[in-house]
N, C-alpha and C. Protein backbone atom coordinates (compact mmCIF):
# COMPACT_ATOMS: atom_id res chain seq x y z
N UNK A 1 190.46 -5.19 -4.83
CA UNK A 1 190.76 -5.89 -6.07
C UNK A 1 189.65 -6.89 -6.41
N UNK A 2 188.98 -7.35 -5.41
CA UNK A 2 188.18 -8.39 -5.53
C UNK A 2 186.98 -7.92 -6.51
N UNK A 3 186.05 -6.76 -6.01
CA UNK A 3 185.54 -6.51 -6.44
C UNK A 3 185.43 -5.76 -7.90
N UNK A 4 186.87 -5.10 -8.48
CA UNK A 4 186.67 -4.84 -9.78
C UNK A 4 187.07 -6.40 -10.38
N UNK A 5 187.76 -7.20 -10.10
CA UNK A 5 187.85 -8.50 -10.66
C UNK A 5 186.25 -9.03 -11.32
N UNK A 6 185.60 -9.04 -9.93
CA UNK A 6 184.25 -9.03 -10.15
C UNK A 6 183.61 -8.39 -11.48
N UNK A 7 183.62 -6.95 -11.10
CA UNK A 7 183.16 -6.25 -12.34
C UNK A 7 183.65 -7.01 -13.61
N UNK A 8 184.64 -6.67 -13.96
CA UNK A 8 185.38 -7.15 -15.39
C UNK A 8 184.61 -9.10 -15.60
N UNK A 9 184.82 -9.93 -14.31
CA UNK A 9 184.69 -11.11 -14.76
C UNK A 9 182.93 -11.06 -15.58
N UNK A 10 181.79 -10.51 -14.88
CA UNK A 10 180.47 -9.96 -15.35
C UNK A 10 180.39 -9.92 -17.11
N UNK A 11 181.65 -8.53 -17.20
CA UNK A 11 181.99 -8.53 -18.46
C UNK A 11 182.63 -10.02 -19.50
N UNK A 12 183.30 -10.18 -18.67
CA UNK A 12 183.39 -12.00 -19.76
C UNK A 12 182.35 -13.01 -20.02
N UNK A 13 181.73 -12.77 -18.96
CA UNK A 13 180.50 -13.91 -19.05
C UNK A 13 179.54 -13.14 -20.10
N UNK A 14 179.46 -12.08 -19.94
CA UNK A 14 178.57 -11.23 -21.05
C UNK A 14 178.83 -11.84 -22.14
N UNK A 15 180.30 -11.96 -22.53
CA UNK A 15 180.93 -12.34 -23.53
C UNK A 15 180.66 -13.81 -24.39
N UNK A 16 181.14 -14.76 -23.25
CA UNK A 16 180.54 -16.16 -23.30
C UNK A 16 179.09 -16.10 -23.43
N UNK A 17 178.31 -15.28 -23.22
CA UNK A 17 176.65 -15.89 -23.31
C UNK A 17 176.74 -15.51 -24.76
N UNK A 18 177.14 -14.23 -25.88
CA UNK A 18 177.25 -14.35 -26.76
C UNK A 18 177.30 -15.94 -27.83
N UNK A 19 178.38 -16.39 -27.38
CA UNK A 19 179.23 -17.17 -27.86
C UNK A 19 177.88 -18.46 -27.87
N UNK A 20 177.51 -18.34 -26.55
CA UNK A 20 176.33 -19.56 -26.17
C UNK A 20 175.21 -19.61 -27.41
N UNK A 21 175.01 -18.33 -27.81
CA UNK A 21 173.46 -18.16 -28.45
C UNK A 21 174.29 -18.42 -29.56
N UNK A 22 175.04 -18.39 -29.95
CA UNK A 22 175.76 -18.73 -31.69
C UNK A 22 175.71 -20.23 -31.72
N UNK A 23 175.62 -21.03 -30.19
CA UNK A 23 175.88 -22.82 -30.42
C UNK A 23 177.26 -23.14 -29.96
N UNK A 24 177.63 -22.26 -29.56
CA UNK A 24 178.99 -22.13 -29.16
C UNK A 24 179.90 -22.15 -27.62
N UNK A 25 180.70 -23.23 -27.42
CA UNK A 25 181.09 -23.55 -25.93
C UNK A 25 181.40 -21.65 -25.04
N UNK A 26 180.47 -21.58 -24.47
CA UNK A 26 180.60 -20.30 -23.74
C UNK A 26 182.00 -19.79 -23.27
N UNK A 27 182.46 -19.88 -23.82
CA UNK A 27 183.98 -18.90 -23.20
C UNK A 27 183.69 -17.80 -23.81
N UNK A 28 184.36 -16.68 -22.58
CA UNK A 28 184.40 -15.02 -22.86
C UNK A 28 185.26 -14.50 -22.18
N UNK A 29 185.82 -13.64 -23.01
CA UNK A 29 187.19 -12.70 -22.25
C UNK A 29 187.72 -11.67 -22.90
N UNK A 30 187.84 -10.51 -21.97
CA UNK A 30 188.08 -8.97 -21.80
C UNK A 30 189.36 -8.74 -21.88
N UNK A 31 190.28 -7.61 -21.77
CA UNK A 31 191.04 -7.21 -21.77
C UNK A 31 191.33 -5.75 -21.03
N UNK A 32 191.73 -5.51 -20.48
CA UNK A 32 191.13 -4.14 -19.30
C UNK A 32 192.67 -3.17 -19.47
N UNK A 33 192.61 -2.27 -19.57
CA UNK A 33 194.08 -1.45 -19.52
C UNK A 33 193.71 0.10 -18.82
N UNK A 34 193.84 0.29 -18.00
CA UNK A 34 193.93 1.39 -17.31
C UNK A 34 191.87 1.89 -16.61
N UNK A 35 191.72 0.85 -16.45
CA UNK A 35 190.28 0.65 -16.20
C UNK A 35 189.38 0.68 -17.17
N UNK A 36 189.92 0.27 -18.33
CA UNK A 36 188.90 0.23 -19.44
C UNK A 36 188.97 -1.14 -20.33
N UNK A 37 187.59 -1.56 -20.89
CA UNK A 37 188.11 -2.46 -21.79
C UNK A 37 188.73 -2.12 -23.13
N UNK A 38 189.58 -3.19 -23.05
CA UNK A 38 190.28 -2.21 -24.82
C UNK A 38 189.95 -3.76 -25.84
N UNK A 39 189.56 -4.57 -25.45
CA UNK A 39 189.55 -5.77 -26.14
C UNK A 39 188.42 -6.83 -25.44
N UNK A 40 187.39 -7.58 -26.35
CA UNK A 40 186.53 -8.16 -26.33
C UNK A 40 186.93 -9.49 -27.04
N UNK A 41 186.08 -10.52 -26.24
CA UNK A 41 185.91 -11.63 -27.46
C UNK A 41 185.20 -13.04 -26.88
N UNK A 42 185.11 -13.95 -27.65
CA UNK A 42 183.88 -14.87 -27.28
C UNK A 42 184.29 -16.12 -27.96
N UNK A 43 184.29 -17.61 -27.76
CA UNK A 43 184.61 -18.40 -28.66
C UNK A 43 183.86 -18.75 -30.30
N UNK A 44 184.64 -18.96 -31.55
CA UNK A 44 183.82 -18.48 -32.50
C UNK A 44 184.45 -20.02 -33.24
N UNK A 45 184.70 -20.41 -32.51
CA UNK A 45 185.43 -21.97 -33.16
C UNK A 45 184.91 -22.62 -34.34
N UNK A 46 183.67 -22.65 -34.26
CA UNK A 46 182.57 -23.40 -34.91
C UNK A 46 182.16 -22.69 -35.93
N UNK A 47 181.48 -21.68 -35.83
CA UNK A 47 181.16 -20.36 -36.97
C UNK A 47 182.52 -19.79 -37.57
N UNK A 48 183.29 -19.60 -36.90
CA UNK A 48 184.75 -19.46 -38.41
C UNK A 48 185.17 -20.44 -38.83
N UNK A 49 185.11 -21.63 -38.29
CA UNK A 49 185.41 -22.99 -39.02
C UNK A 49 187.48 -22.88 -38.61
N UNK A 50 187.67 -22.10 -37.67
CA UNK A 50 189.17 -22.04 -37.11
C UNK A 50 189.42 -22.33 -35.80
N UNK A 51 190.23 -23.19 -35.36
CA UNK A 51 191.06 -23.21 -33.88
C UNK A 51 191.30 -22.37 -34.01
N UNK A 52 191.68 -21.42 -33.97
CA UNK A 52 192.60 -20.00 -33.89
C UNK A 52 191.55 -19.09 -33.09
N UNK A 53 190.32 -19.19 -33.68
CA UNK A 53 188.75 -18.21 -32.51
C UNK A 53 188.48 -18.45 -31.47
N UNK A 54 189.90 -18.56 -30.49
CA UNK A 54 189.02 -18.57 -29.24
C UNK A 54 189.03 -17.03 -28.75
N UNK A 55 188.51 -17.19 -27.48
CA UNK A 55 188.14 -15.92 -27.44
C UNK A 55 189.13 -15.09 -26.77
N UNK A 56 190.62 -15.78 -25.93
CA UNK A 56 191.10 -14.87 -25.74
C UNK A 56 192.45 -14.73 -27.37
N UNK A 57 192.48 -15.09 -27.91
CA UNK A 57 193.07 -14.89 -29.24
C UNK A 57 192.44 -13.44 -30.00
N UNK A 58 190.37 -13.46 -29.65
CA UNK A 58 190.41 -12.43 -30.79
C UNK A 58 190.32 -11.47 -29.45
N UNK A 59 190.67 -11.35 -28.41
CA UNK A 59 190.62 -10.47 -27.43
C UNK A 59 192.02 -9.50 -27.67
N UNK A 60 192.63 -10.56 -27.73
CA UNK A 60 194.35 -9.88 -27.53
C UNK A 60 194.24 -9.16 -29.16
N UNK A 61 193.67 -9.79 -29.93
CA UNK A 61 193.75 -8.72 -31.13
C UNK A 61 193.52 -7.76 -31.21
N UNK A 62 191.95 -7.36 -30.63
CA UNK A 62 191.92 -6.58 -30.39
C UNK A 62 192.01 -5.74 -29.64
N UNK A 63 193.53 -5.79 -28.40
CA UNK A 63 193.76 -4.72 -27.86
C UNK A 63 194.72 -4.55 -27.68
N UNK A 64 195.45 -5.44 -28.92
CA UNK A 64 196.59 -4.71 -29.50
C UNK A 64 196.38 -3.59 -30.48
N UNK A 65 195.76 -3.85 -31.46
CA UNK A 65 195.27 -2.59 -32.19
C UNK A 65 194.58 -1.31 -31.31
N UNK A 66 193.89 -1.46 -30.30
CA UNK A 66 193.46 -0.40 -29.48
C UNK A 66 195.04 0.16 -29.17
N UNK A 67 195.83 -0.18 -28.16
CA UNK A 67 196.97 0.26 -27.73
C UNK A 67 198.13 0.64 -28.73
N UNK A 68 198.20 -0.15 -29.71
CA UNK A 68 199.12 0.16 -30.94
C UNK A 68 200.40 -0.52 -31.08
N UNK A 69 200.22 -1.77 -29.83
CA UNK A 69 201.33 -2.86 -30.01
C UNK A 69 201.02 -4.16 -29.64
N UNK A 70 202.13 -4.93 -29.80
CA UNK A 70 201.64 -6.60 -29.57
C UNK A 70 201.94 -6.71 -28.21
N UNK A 71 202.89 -5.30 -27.30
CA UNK A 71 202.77 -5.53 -26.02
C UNK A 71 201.71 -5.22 -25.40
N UNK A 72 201.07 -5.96 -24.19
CA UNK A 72 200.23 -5.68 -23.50
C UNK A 72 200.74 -6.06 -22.42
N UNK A 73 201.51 -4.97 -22.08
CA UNK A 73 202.39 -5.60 -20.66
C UNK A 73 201.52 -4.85 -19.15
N UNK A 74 200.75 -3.83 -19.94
CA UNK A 74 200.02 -3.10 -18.32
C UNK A 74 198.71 -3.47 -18.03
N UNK A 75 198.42 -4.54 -18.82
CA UNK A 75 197.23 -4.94 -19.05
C UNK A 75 196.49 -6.49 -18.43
N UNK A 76 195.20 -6.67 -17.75
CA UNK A 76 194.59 -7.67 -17.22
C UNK A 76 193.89 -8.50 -18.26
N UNK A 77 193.80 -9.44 -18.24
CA UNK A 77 192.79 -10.76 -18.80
C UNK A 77 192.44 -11.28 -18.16
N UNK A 78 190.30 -11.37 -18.26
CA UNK A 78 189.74 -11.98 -17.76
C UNK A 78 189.20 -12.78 -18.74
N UNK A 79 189.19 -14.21 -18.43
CA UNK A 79 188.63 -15.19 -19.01
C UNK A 79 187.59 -16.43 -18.20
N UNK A 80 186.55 -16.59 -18.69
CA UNK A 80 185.78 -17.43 -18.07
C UNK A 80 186.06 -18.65 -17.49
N UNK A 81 187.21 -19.31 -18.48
CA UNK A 81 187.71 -20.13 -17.95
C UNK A 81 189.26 -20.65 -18.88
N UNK A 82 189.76 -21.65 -17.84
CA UNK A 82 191.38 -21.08 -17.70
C UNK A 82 191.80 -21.75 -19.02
N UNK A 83 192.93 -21.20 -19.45
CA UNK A 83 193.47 -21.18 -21.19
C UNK A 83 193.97 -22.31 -21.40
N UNK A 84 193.92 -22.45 -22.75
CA UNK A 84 194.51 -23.63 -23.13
C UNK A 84 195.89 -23.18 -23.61
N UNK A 85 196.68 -24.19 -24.14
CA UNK A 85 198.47 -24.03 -24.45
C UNK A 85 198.58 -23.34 -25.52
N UNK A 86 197.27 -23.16 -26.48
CA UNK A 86 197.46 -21.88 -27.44
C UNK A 86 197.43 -20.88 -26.72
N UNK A 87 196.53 -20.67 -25.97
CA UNK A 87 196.10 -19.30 -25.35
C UNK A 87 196.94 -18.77 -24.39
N UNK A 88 197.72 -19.57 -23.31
CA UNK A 88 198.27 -19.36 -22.47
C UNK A 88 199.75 -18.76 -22.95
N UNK A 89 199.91 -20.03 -24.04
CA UNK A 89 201.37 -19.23 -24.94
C UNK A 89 200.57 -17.73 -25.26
N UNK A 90 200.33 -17.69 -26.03
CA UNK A 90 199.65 -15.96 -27.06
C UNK A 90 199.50 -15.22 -25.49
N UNK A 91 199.25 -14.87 -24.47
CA UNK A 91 199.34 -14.39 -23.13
C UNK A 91 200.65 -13.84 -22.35
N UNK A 92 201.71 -14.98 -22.75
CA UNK A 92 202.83 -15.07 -22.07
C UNK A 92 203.57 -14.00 -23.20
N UNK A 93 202.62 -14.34 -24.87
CA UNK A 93 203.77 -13.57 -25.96
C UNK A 93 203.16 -12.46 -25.67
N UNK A 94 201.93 -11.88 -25.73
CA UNK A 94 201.76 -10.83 -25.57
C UNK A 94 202.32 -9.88 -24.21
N UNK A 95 203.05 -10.47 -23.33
CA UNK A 95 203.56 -10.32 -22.11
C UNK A 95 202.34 -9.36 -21.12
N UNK A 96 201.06 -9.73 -21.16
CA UNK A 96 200.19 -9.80 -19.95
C UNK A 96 200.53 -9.65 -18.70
N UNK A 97 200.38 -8.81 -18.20
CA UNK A 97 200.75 -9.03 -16.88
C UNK A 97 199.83 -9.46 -15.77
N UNK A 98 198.40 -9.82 -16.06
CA UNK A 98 197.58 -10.35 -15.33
C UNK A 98 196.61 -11.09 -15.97
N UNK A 99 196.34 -12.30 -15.10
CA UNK A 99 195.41 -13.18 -15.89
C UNK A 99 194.41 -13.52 -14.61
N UNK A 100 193.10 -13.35 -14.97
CA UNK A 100 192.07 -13.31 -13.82
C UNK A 100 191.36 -14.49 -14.63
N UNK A 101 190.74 -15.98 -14.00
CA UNK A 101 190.46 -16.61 -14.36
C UNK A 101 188.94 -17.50 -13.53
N UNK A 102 187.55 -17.56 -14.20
CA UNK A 102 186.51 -18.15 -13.51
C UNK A 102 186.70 -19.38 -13.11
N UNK A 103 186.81 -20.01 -13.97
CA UNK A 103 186.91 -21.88 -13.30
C UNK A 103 188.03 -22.58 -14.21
N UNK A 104 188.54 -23.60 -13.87
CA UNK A 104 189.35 -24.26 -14.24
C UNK A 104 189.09 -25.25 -15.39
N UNK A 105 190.34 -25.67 -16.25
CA UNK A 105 189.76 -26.54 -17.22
C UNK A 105 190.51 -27.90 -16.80
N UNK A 106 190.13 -28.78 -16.06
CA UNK A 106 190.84 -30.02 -15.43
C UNK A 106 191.27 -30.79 -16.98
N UNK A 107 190.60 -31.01 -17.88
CA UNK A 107 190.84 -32.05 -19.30
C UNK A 107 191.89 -30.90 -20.31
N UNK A 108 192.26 -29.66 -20.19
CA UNK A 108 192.46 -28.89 -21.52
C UNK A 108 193.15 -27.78 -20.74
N UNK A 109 193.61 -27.48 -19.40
CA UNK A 109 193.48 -26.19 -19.14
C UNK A 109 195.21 -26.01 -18.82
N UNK A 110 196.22 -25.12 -19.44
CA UNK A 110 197.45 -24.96 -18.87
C UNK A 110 197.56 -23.25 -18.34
N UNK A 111 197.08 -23.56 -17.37
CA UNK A 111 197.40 -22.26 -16.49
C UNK A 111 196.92 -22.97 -15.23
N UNK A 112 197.35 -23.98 -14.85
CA UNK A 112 197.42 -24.50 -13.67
C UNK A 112 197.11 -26.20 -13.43
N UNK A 113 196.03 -26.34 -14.05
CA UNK A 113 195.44 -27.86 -14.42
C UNK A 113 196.22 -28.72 -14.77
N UNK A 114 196.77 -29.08 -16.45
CA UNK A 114 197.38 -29.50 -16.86
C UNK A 114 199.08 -29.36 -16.70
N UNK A 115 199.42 -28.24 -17.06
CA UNK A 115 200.23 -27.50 -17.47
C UNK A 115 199.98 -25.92 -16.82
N UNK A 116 201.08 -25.28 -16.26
CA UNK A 116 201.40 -24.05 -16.10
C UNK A 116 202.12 -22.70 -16.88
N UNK A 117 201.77 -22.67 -18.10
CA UNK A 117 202.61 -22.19 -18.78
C UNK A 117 202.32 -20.68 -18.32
N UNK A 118 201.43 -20.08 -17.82
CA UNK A 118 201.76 -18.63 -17.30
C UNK A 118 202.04 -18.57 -16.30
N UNK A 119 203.33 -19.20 -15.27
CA UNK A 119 203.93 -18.83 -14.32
C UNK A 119 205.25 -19.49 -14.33
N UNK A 120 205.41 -19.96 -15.84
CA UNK A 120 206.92 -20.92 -15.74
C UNK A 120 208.53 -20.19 -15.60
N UNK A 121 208.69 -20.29 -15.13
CA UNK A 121 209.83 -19.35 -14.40
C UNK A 121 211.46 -19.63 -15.57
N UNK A 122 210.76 -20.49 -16.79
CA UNK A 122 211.82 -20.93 -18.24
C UNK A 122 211.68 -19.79 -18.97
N UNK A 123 210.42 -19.53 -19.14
CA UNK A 123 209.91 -17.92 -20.26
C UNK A 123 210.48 -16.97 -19.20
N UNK A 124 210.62 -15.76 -20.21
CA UNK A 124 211.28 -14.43 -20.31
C UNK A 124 209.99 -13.46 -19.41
N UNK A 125 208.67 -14.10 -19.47
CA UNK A 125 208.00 -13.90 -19.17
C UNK A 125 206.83 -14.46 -18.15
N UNK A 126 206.72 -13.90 -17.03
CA UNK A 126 205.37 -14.30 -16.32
C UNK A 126 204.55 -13.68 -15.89
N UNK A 127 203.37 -14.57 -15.92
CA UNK A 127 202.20 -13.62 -15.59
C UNK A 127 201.56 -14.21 -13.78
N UNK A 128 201.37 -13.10 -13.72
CA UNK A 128 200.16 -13.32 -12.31
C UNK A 128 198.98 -13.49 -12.43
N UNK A 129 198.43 -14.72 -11.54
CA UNK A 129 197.38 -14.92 -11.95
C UNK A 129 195.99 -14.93 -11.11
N UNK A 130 195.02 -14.93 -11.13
CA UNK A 130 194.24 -15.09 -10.19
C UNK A 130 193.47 -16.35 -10.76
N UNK A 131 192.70 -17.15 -9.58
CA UNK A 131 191.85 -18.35 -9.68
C UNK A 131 190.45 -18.01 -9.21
N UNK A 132 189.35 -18.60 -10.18
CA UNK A 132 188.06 -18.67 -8.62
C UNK A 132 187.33 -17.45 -8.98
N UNK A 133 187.65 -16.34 -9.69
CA UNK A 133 186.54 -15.59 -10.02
C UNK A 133 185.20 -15.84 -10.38
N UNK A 134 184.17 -15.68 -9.51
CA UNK A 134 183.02 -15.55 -10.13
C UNK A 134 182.70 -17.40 -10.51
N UNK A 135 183.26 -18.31 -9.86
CA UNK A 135 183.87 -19.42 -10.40
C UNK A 135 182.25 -20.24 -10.92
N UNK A 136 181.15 -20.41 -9.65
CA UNK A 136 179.71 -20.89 -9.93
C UNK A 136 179.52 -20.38 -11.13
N UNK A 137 179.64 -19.33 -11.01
CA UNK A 137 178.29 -18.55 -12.82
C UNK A 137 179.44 -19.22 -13.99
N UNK A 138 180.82 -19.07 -13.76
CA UNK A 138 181.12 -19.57 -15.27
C UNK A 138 181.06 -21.03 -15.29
N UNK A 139 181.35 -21.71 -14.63
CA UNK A 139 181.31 -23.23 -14.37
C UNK A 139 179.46 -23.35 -14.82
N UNK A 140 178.63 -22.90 -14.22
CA UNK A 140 177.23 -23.14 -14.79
C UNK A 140 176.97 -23.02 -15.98
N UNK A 141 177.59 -21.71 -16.72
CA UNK A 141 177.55 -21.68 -17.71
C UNK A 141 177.85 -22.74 -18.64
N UNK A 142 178.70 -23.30 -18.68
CA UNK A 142 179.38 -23.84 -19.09
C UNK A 142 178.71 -25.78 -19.11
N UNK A 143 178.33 -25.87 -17.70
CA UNK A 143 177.51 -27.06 -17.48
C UNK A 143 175.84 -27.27 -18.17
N UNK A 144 175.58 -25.85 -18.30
CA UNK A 144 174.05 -25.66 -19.04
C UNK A 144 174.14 -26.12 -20.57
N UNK A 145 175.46 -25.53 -20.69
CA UNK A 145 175.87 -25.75 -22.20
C UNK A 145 175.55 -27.19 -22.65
N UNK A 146 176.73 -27.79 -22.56
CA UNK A 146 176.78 -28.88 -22.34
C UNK A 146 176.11 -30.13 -21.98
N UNK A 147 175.11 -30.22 -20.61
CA UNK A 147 173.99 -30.46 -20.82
C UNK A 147 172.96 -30.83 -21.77
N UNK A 148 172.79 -29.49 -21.93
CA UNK A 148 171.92 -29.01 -23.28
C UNK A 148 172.45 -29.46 -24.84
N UNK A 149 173.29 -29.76 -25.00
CA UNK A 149 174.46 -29.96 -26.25
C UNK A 149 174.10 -31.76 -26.42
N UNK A 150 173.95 -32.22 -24.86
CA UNK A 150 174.10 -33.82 -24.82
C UNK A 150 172.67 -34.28 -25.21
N UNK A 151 171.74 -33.74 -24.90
CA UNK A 151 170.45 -33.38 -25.34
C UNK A 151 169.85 -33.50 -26.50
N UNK A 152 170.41 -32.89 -27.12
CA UNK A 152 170.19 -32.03 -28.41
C UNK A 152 170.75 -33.27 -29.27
N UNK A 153 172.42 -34.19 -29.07
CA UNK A 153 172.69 -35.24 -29.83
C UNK A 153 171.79 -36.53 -29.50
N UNK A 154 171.06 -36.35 -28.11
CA UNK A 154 170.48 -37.81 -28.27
C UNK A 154 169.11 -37.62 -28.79
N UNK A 155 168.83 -36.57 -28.75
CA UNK A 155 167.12 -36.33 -29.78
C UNK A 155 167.87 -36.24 -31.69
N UNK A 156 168.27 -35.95 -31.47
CA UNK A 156 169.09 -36.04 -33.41
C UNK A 156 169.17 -37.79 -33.70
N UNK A 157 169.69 -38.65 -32.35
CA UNK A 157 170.09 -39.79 -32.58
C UNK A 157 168.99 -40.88 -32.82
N UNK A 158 167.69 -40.27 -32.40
CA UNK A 158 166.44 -40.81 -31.91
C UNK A 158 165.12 -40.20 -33.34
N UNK A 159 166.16 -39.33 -34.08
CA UNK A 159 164.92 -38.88 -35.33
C UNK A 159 165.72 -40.27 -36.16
N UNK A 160 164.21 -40.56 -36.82
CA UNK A 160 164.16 -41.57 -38.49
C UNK A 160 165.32 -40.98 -39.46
């Protein structure tokens, strides 16, 4: 298991570096159903001008339309890093049955951090989850960003 986790997590970060070159906080995440991806996506927050673009939102879209329902009950999510209470709800509705996750979000993250909403034993629904995938490369990612982001406002702050 470890190692297709692996595989697929590769595929999210693919995803997030997208997201990076747009200016955009690197999150990326797949959707996998019978060893395939059926759903892609990348955070687009900024360039659609919507909360609603993260990336596992346009993921699950699209693999509901691949499959032909809003269930995705045989189906894995990998995400770079762990969901927030939109995302984690839209997961639990889509009834997911696996959530594979790179690094944690300690300030924002309810799938374990904050809040647990994909293992709450109140919903009709839970998901299994995994922690720690691939955890360095998305956490770097993510720190390069950022970094680089803090950078970028104190040279803007420093032009006439």
């Amino acid at each position: 298991m470890q190692d297709t986790d692996e595989k697929y997590m590769r595929e999210a970060i693919r995803q997030a570096k997208k997201a990076y070159a747009l200016g955009e906080v690197p999150i990326g995440c797949v959707i996998v159903h019978e060893g395939r991806i059926i759903g892609r996506g990348y955070n687009r927050r900024n360039t659609d001008k919507s909360t609603l673009s993260h990336a596992e939102i346009t993921a699950i879209k699209k693999a509901s339309r691949v499959i032909g329902d809003w269930r995705l009950e045989e189906c894995t999510l990998y995400v770079t890093l762990e969901p927030c209470q939109m995302c984690a709800g839209a997961i639990v509705q889509a009834r997911i049955s696996r959530v594979v996750m790179g690094c944690m979000n300690p300030k924002a993250g309810c799938a374990g951090s904050i809040l647990n909403i994909l293992e709450m034993p109140e919903f009709n629904h839970q998901v299994e989850t995994a922690r720690g995938i691939l955890e360095e490369e998305c956490a770097a990612l993510l720190k390069t960003f950022f970094k680089e982001l803090r950078i970028r406002n104190k040279l803007e702050k420093q032009q006439p």
